[in-house]
C-alpha atoms as a PDB file:
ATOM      1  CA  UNK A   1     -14.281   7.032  -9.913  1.00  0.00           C
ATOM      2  CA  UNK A   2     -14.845   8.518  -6.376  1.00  0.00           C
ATOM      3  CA  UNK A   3     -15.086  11.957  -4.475  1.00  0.00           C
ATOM      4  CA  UNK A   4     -15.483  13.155  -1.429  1.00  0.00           C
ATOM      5  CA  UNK A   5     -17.209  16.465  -1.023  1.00  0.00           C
ATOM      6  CA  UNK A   6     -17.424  18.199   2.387  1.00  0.00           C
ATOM      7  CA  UNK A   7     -20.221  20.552   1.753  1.00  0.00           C
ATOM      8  CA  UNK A   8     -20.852  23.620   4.878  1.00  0.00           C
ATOM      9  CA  UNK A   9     -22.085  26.795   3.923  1.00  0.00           C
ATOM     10  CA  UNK A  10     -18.461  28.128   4.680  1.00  0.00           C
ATOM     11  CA  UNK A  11     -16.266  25.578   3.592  1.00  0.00           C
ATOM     12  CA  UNK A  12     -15.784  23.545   0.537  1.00  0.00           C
ATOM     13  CA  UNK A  13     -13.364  20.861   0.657  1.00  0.00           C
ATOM     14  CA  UNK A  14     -12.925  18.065  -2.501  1.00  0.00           C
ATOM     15  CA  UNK A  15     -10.265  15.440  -3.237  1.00  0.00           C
ATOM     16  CA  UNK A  16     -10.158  12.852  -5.881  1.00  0.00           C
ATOM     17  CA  UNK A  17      -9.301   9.159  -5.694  1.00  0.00           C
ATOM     18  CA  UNK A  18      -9.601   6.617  -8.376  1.00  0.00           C
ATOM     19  CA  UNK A  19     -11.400   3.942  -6.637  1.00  0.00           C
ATOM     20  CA  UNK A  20     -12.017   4.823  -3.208  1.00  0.00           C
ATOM     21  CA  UNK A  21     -14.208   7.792  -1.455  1.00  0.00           C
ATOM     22  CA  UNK A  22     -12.770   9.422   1.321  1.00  0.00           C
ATOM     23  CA  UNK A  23     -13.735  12.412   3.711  1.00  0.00           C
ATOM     24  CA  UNK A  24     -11.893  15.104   3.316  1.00  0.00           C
ATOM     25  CA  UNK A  25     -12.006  17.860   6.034  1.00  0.00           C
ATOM     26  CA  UNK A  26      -9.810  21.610   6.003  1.00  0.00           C
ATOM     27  CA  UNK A  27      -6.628  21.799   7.345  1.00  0.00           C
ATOM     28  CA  UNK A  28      -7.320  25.465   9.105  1.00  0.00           C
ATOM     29  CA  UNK A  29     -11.111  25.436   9.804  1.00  0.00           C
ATOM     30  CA  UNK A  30     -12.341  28.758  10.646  1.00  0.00           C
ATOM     31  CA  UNK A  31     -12.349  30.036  14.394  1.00  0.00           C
ATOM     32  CA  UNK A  32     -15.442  31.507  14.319  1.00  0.00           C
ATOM     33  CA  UNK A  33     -18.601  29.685  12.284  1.00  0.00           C
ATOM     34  CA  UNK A  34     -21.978  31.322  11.819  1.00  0.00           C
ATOM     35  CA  UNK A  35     -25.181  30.117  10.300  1.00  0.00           C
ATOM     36  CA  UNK A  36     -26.374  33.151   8.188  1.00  0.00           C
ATOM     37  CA  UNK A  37     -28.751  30.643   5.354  1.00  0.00           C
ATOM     38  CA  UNK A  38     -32.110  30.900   5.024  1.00  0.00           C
ATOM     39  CA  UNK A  39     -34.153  29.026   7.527  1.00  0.00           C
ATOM     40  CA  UNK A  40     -34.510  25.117   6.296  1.00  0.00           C
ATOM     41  CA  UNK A  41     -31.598  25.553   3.741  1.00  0.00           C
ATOM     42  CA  UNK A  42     -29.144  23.512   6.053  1.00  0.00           C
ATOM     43  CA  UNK A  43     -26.725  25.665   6.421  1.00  0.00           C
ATOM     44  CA  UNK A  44     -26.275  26.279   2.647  1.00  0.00           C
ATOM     45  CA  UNK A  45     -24.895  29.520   0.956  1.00  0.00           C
ATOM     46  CA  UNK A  46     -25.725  29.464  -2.597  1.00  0.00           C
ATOM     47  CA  UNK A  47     -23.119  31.974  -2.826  1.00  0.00           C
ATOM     48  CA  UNK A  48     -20.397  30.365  -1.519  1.00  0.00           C
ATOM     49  CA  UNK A  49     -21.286  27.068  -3.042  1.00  0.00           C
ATOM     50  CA  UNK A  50     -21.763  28.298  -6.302  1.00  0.00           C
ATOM     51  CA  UNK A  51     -18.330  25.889  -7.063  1.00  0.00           C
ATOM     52  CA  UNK A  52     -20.545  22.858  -6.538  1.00  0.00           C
ATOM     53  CA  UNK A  53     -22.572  24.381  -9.770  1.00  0.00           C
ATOM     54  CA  UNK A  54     -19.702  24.760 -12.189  1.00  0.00           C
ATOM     55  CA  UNK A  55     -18.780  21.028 -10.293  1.00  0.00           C
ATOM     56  CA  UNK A  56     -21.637  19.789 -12.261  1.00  0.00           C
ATOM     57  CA  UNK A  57     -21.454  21.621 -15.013  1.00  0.00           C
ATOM     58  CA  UNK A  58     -18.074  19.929 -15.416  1.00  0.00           C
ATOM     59  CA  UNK A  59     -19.525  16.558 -14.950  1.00  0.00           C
ATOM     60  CA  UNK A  60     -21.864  17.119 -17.437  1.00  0.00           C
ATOM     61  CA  UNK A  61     -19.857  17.973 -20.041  1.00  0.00           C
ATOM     62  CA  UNK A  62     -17.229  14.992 -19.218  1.00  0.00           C
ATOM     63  CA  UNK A  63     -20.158  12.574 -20.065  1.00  0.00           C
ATOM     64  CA  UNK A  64     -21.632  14.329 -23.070  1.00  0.00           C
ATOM     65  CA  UNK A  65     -19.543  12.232 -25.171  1.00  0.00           C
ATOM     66  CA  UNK A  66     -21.250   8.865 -23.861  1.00  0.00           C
ATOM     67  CA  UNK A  67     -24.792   7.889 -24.773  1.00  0.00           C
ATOM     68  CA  UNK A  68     -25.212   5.773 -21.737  1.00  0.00           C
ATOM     69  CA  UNK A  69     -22.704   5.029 -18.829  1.00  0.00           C
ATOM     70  CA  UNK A  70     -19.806   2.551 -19.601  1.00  0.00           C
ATOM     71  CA  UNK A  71     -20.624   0.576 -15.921  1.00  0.00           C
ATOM     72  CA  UNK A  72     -24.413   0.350 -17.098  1.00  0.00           C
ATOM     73  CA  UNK A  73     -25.597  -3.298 -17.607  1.00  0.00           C
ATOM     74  CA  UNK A  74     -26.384  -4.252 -21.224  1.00  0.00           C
ATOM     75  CA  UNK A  75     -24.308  -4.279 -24.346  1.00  0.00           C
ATOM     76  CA  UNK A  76     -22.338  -1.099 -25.123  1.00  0.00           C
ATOM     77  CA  UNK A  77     -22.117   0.731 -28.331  1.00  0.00           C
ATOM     78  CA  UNK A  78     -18.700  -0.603 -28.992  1.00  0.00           C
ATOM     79  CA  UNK A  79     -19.704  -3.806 -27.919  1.00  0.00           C
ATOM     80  CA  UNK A  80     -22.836  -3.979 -30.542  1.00  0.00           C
ATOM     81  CA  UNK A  81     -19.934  -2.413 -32.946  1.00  0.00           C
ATOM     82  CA  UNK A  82     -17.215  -4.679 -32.498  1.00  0.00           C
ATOM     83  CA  UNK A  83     -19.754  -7.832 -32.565  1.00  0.00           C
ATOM     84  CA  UNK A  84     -21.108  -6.179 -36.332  1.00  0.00           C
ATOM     85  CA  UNK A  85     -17.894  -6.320 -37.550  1.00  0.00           C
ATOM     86  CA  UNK A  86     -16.992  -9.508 -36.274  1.00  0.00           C
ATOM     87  CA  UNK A  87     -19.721 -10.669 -38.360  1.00  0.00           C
ATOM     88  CA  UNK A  88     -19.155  -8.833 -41.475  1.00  0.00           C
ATOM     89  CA  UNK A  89     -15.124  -9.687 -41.404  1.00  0.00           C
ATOM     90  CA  UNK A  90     -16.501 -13.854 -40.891  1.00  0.00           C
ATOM     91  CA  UNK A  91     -18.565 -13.816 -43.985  1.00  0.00           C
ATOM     92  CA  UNK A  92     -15.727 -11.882 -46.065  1.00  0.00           C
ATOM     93  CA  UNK A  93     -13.832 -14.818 -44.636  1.00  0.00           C
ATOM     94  CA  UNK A  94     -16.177 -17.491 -45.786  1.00  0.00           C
ATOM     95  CA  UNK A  95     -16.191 -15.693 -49.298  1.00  0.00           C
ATOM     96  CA  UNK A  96     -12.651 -15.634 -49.333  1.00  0.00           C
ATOM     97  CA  UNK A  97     -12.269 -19.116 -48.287  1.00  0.00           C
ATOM     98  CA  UNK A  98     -14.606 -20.443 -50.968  1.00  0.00           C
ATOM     99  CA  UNK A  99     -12.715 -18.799 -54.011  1.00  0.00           C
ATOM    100  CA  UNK A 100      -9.316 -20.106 -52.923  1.00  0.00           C
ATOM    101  CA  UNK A 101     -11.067 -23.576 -52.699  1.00  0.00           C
ATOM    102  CA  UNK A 102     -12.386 -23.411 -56.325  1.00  0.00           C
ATOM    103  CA  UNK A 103      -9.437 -21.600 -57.530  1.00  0.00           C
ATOM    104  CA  UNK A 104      -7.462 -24.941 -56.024  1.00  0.00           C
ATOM    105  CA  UNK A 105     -10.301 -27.093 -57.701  1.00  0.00           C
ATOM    106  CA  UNK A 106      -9.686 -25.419 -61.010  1.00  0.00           C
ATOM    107  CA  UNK A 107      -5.927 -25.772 -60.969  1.00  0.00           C
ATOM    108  CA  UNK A 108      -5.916 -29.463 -61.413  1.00  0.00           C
ATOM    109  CA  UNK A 109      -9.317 -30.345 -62.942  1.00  0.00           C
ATOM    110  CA  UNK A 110      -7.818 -31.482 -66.119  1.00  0.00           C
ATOM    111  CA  UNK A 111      -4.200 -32.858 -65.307  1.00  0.00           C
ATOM    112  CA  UNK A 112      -4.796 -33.544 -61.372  1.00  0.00           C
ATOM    113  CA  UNK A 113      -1.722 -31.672 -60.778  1.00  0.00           C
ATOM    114  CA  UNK A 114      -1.307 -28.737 -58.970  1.00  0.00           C
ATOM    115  CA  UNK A 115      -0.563 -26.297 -62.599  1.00  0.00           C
ATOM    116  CA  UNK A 116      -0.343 -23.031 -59.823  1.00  0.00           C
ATOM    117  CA  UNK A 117       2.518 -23.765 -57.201  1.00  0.00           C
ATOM    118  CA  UNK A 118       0.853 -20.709 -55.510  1.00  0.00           C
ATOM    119  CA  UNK A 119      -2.760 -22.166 -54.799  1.00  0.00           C
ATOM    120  CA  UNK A 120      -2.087 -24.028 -51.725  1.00  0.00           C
ATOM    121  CA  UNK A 121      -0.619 -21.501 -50.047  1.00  0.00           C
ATOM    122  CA  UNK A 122      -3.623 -19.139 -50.873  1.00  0.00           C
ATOM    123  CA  UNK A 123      -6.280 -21.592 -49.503  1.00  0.00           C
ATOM    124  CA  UNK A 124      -3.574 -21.901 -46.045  1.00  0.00           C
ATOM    125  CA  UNK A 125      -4.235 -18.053 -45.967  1.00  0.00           C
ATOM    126  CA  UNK A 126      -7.620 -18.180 -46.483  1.00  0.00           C
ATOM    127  CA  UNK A 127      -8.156 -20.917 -44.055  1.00  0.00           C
ATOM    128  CA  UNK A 128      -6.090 -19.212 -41.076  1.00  0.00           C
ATOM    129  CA  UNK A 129      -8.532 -15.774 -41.636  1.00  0.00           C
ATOM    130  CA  UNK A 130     -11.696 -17.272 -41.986  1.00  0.00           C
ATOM    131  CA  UNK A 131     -10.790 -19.459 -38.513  1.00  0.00           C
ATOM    132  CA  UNK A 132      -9.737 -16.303 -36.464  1.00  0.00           C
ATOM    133  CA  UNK A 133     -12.520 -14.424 -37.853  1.00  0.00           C
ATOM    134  CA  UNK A 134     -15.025 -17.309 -36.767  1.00  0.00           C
ATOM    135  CA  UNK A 135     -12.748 -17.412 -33.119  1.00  0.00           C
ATOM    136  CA  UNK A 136     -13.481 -12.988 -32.775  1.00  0.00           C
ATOM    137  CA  UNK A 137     -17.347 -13.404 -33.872  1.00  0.00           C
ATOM    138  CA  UNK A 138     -17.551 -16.578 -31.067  1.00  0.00           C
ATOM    139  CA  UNK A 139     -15.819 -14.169 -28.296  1.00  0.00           C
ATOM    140  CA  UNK A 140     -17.872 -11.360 -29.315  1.00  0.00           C
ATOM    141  CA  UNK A 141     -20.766 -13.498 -29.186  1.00  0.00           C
ATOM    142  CA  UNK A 142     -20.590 -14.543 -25.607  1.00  0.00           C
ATOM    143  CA  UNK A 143     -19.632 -11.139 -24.294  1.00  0.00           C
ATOM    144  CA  UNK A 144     -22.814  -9.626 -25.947  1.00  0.00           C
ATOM    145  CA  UNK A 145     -24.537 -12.736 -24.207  1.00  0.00           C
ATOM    146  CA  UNK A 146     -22.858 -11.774 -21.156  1.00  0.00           C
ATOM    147  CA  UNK A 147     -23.928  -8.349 -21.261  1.00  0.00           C
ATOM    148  CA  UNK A 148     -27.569  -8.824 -22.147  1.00  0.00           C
ATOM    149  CA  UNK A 149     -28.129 -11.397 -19.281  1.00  0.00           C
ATOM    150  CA  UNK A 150     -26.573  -8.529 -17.253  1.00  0.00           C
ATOM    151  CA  UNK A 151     -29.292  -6.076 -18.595  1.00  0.00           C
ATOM    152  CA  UNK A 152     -32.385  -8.736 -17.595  1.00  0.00           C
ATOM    153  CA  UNK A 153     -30.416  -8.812 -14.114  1.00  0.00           C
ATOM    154  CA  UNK A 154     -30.675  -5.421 -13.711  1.00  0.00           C
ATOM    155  CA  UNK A 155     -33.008  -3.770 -15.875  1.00  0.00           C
ATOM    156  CA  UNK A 156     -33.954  -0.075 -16.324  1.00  0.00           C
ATOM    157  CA  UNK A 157     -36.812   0.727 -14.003  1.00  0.00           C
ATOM    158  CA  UNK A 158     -39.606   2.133 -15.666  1.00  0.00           C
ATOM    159  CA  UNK A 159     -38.694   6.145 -14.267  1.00  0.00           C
ATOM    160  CA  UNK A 160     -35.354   5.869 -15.747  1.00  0.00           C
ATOM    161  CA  UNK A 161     -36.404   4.554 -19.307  1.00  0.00           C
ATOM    162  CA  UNK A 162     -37.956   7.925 -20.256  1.00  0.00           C
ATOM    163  CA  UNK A 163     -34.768  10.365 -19.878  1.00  0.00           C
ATOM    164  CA  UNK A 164     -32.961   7.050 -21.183  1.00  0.00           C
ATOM    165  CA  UNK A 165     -34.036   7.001 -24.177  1.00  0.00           C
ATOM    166  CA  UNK A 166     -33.151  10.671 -24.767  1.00  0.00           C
ATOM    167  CA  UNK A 167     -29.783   9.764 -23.622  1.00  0.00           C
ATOM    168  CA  UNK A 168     -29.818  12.278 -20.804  1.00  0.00           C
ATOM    169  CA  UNK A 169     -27.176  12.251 -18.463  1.00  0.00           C
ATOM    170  CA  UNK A 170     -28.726  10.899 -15.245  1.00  0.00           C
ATOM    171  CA  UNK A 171     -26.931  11.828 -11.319  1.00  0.00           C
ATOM    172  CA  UNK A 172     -28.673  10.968  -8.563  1.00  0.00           C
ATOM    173  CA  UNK A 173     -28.630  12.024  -4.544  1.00  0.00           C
ATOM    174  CA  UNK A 174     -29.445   9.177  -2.101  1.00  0.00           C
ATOM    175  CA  UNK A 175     -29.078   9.796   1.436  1.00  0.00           C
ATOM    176  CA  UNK A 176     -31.288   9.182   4.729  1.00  0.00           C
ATOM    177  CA  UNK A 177     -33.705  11.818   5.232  1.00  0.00           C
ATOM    178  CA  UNK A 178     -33.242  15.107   6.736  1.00  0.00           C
ATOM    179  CA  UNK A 179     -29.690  15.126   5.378  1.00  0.00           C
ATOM    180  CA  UNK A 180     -30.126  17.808   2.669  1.00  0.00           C
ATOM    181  CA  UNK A 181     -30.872  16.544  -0.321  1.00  0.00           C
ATOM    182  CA  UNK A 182     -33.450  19.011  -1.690  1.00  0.00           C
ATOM    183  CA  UNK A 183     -31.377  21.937  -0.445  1.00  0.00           C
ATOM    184  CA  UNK A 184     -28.158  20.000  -2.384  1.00  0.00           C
ATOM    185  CA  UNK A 185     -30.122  19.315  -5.219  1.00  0.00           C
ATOM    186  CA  UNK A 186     -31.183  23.343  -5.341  1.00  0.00           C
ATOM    187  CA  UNK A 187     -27.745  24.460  -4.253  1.00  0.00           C
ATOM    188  CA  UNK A 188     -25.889  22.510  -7.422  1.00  0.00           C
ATOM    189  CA  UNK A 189     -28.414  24.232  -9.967  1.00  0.00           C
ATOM    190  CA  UNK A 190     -28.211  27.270  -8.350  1.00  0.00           C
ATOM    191  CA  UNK A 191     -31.664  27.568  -7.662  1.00  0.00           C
ATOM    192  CA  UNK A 192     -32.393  29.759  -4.459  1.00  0.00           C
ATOM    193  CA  UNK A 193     -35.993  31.027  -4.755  1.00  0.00           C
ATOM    194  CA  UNK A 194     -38.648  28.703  -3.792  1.00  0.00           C
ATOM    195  CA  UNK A 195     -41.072  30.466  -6.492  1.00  0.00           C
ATOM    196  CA  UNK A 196     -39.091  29.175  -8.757  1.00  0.00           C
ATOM    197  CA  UNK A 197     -40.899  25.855 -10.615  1.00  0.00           C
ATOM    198  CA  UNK A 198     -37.713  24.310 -10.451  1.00  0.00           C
ATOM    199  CA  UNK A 199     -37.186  24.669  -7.080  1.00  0.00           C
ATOM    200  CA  UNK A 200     -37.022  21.173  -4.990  1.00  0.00           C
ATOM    201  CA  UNK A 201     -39.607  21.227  -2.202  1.00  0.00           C
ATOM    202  CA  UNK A 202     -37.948  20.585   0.836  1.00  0.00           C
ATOM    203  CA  UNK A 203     -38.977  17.456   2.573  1.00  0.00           C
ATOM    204  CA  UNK A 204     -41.090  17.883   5.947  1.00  0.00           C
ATOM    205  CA  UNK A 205     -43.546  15.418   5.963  1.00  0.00           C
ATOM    206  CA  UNK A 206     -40.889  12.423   5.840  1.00  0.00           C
ATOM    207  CA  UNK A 207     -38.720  10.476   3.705  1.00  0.00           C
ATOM    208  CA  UNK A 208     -38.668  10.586   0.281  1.00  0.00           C
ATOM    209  CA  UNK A 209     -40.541   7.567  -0.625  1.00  0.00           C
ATOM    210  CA  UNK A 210     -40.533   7.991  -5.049  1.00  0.00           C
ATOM    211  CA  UNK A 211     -37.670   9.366  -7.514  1.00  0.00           C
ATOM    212  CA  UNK A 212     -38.090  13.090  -8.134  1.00  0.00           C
ATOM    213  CA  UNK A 213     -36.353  14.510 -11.291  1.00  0.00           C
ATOM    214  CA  UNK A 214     -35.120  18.134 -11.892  1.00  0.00           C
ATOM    215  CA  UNK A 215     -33.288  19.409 -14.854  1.00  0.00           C
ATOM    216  CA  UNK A 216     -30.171  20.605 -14.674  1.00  0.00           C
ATOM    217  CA  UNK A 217     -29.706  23.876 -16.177  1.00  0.00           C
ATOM    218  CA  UNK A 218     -26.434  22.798 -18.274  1.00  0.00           C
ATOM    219  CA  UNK A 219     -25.024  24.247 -21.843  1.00  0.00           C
ATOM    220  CA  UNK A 220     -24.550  20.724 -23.518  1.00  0.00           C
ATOM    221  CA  UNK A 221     -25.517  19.040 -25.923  1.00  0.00           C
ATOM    222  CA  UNK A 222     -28.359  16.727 -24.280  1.00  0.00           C
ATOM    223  CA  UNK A 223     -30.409  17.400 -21.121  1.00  0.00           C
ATOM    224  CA  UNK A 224     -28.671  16.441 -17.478  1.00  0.00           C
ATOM    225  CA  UNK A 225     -31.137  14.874 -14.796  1.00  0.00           C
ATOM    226  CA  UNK A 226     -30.436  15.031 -11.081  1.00  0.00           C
ATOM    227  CA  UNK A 227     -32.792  12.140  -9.501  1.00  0.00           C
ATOM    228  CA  UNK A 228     -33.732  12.369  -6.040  1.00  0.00           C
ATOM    229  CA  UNK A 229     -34.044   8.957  -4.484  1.00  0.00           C
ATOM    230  CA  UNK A 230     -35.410   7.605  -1.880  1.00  0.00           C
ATOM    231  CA  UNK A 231     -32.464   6.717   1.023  1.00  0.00           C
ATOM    232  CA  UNK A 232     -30.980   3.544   1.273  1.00  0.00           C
ATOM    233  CA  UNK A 233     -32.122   1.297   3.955  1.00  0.00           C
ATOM    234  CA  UNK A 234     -35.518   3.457   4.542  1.00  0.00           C
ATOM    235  CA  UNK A 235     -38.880   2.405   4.695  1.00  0.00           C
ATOM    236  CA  UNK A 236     -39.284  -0.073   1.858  1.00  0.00           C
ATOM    237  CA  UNK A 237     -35.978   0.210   0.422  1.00  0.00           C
ATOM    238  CA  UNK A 238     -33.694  -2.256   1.836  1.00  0.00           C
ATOM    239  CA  UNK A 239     -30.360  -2.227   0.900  1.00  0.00           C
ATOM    240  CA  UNK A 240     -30.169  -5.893  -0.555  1.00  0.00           C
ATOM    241  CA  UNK A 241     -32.760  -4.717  -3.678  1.00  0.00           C
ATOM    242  CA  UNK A 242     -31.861  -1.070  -3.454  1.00  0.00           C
ATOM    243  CA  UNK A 243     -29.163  -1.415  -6.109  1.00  0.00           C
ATOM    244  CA  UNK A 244     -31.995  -3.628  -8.577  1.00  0.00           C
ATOM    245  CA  UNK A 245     -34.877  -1.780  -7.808  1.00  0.00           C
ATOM    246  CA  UNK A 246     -33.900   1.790  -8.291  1.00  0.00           C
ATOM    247  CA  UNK A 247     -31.470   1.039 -11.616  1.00  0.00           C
ATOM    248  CA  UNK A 248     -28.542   2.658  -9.629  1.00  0.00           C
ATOM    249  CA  UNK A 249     -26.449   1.103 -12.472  1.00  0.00           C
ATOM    250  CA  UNK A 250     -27.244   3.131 -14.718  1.00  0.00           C
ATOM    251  CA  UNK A 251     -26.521   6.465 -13.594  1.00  0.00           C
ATOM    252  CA  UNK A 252     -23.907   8.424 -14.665  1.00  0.00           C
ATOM    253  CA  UNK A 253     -23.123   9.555 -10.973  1.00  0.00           C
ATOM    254  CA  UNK A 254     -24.042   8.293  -7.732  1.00  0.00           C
ATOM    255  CA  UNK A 255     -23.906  11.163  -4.834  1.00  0.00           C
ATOM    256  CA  UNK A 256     -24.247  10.150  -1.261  1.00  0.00           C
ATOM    257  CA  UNK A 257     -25.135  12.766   1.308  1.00  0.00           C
ATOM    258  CA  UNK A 258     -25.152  12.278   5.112  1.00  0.00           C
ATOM    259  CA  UNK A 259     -24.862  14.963   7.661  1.00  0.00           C
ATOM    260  CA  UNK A 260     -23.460  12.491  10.166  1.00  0.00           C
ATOM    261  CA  UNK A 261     -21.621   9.162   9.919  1.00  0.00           C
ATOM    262  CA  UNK A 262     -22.580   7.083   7.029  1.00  0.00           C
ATOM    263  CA  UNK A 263     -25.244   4.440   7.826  1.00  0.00           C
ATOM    264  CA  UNK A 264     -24.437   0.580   7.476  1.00  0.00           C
ATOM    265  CA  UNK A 265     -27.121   0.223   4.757  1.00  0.00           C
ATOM    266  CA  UNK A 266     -24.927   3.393   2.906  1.00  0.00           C
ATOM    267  CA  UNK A 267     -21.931   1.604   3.178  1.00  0.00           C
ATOM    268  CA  UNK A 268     -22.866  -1.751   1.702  1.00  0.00           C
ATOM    269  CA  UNK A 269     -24.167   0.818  -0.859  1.00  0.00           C
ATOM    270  CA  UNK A 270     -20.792   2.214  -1.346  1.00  0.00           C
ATOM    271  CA  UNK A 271     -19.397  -1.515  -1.739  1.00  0.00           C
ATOM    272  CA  UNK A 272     -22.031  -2.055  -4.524  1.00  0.00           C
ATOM    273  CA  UNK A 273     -20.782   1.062  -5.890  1.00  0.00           C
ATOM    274  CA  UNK A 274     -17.220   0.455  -6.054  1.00  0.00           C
ATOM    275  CA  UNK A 275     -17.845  -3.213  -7.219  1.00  0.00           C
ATOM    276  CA  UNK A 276     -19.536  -2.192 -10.459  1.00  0.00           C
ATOM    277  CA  UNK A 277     -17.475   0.661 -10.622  1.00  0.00           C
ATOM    278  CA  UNK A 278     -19.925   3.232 -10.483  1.00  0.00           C
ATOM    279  CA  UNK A 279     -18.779   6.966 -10.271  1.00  0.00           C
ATOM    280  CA  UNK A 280     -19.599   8.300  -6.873  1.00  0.00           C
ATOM    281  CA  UNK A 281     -19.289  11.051  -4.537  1.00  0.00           C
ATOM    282  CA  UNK A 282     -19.511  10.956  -0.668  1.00  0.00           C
ATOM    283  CA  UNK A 283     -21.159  14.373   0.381  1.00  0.00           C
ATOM    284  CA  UNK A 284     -20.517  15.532   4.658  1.00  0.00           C
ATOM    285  CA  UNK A 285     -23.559  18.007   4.958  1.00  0.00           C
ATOM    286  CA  UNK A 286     -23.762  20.474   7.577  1.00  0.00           C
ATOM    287  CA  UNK A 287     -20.409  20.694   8.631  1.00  0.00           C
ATOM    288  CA  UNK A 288     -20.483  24.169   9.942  1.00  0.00           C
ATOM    289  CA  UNK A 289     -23.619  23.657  11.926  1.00  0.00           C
ATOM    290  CA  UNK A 290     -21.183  20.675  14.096  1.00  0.00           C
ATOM    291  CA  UNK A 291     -18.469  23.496  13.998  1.00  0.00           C
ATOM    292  CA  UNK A 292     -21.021  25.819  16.005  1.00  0.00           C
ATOM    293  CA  UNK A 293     -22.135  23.149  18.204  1.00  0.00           C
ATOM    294  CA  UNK A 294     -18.370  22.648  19.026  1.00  0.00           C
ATOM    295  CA  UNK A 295     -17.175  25.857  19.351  1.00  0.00           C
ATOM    296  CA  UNK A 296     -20.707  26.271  21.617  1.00  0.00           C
ATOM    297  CA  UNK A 297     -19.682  23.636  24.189  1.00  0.00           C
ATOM    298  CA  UNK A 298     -15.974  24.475  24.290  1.00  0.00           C
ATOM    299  CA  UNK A 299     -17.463  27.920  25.563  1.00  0.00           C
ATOM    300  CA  UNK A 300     -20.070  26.013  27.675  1.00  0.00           C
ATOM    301  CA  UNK A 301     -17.152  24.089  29.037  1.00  0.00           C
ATOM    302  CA  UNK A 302     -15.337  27.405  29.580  1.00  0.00           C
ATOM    303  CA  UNK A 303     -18.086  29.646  31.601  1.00  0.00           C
ATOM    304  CA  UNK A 304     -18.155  26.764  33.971  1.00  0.00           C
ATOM    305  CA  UNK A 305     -15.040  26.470  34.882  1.00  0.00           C
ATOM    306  CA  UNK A 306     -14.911  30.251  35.097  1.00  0.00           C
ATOM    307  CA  UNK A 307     -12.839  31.175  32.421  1.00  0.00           C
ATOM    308  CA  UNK A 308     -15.164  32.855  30.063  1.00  0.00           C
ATOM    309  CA  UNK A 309     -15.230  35.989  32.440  1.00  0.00           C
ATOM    310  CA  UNK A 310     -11.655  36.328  32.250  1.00  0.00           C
ATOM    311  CA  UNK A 311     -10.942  35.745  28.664  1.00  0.00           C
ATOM    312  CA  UNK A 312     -13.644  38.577  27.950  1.00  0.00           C
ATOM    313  CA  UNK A 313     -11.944  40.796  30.476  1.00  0.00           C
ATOM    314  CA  UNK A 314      -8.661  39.964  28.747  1.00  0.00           C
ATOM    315  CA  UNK A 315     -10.143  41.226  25.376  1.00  0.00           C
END
């Protein structure tokens, strides 16, 4: 699953695809665009992008059902399930197997002929269930091999393992600094005073360079993390590990935020993302602060050719 968000303080624009983020930009954007948010908030309106909250809140609820996500390495529930019952229908089979085989025994101990016409046929049955049962356990078998190898591949790193094993529901923001992250990450829990202890400390001294959690502050029925990671393709997080290192696996959602074009260490991100079909969205920050700086050198481009003076005298 993939979205792409385009996230200004003025306008919100979303669209859904099934495997493939797009941007997604209005149709009418608005003629005039001004930056009333607080100083450092990146041109956020808590307000106005209160959507974004219920957004989550909706995302949180969708995966309430699921302990961990179904694209996370290792062996699922119904995996472990199905290969328990694989084994408990195999031994009923053996069980089975073994009392038509003395029942046949005992049918012609004393004459050597077959006294029950129907005993052959019963050990045929018998036969035919206890080999598919064996043939389920074998394929059930190598999956759950399959899947554990795929777990010591890509294990959970050791910041994840704690809201793991709680069975939290885990999102996390990735994006190159500067982009917005903190201000996202306050914006989507509606969180606008920075007294508050859960407010995310903007970043001003440079990159993110280790996972910071915040809870989200969700009705359901176990606690919903947003992670904010260090950037892909940043200072010690190379894009070739990034997907190992940080356990980007297993998180529910994956949300991407750039407030320009997408870098080339984001996009082989994205390919990693779609690949192991990881749930992602693709978030364009600060749209309305490019719609300023637009509409700024149209009228730039305007006054000197002279025809700001006489539009203002027209008006």
């Amino acid at each position: 699953m993939a979205m792409a968000v385009a996230a200004p303080s003025s306008v919100l624009a979303l669209s859904r695809r099934s495997t493939h983020g797009r941007f997604v930009t209005p149709l009418r954007p608005p003629p005039r665009v001004t930056n009333t948010a607080r100083p450092g908030m990146s041109g956020f309106s808590f307000v106005k992008f209160a959507i974004v909250g219920g957004l989550a809140h909706w995302l949180a609820n969708f995966f309430n059902w699921a302990r961990k996500p179904k694209t996370a390495p290792g062996p699922t529930e119904a995996l472990v399930r199905r290969q328990q019952r694989a084994q408990e229908e195999a031994e009923e089979a053996k069980k089975q197997f073994r009392r038509a085989s003395q029942f046949f025994v005992n049918t012609r101990e004393s004459t050597g002929v077959v006294l029950n016409r129907s005993a052959p046929e019963i050990v045929s049955c018998a036969r035919r269930r206890l080999e598919g049962a064996l043939a389920s356990l074998r394929e059930a078998n190598a999956e759950l091999r399959e899947a554990q190898a795929d777990l010591r591949a890509y294990p959970v790193p050791d910041y994840l393992a704690p809201a793991q094993e709680q069975g939290a529901i885990m999102i996390g923001v990735t994006g190159y600094p500067g982009v917005g992250k903190s201000s996202w990450v306050n914006a989507v829990r509606r969180v606008s005073s920075p007294n508050d202890p859960d407010f995310a400390e903007l970043c001003v001294d440079g990159p993110t360079m280790e996972p910071h959690s915040y809870r989200f502050p969700a009705q359901t029925n176990k606690p919903c993390v947003i992670w904010d990671l260090p950037g892909v393709g940043t200072a010690g997080f190379p894009p070739e590990t990034y997907l190992q290192n940080l356990g980007i696996r297993h998180f529910d959602v994956v949300v991407l935020i750039t407030d320009q074009r997408f870098t080339e260490a984001e996009l082989l991100l994205l390919e990693d993302l779609r690949h192991w079909n990881v749930p992602f969205f693709m978030v364009r920050n600060k749209i309305d602060l490019d719609v300023q700086r637009e509409l700024e050198s149209e009228q730039e481009v305007l006054d000197n050719r002279g025809f700001g003076d006489k539009l203002d005298n027209e008006e």
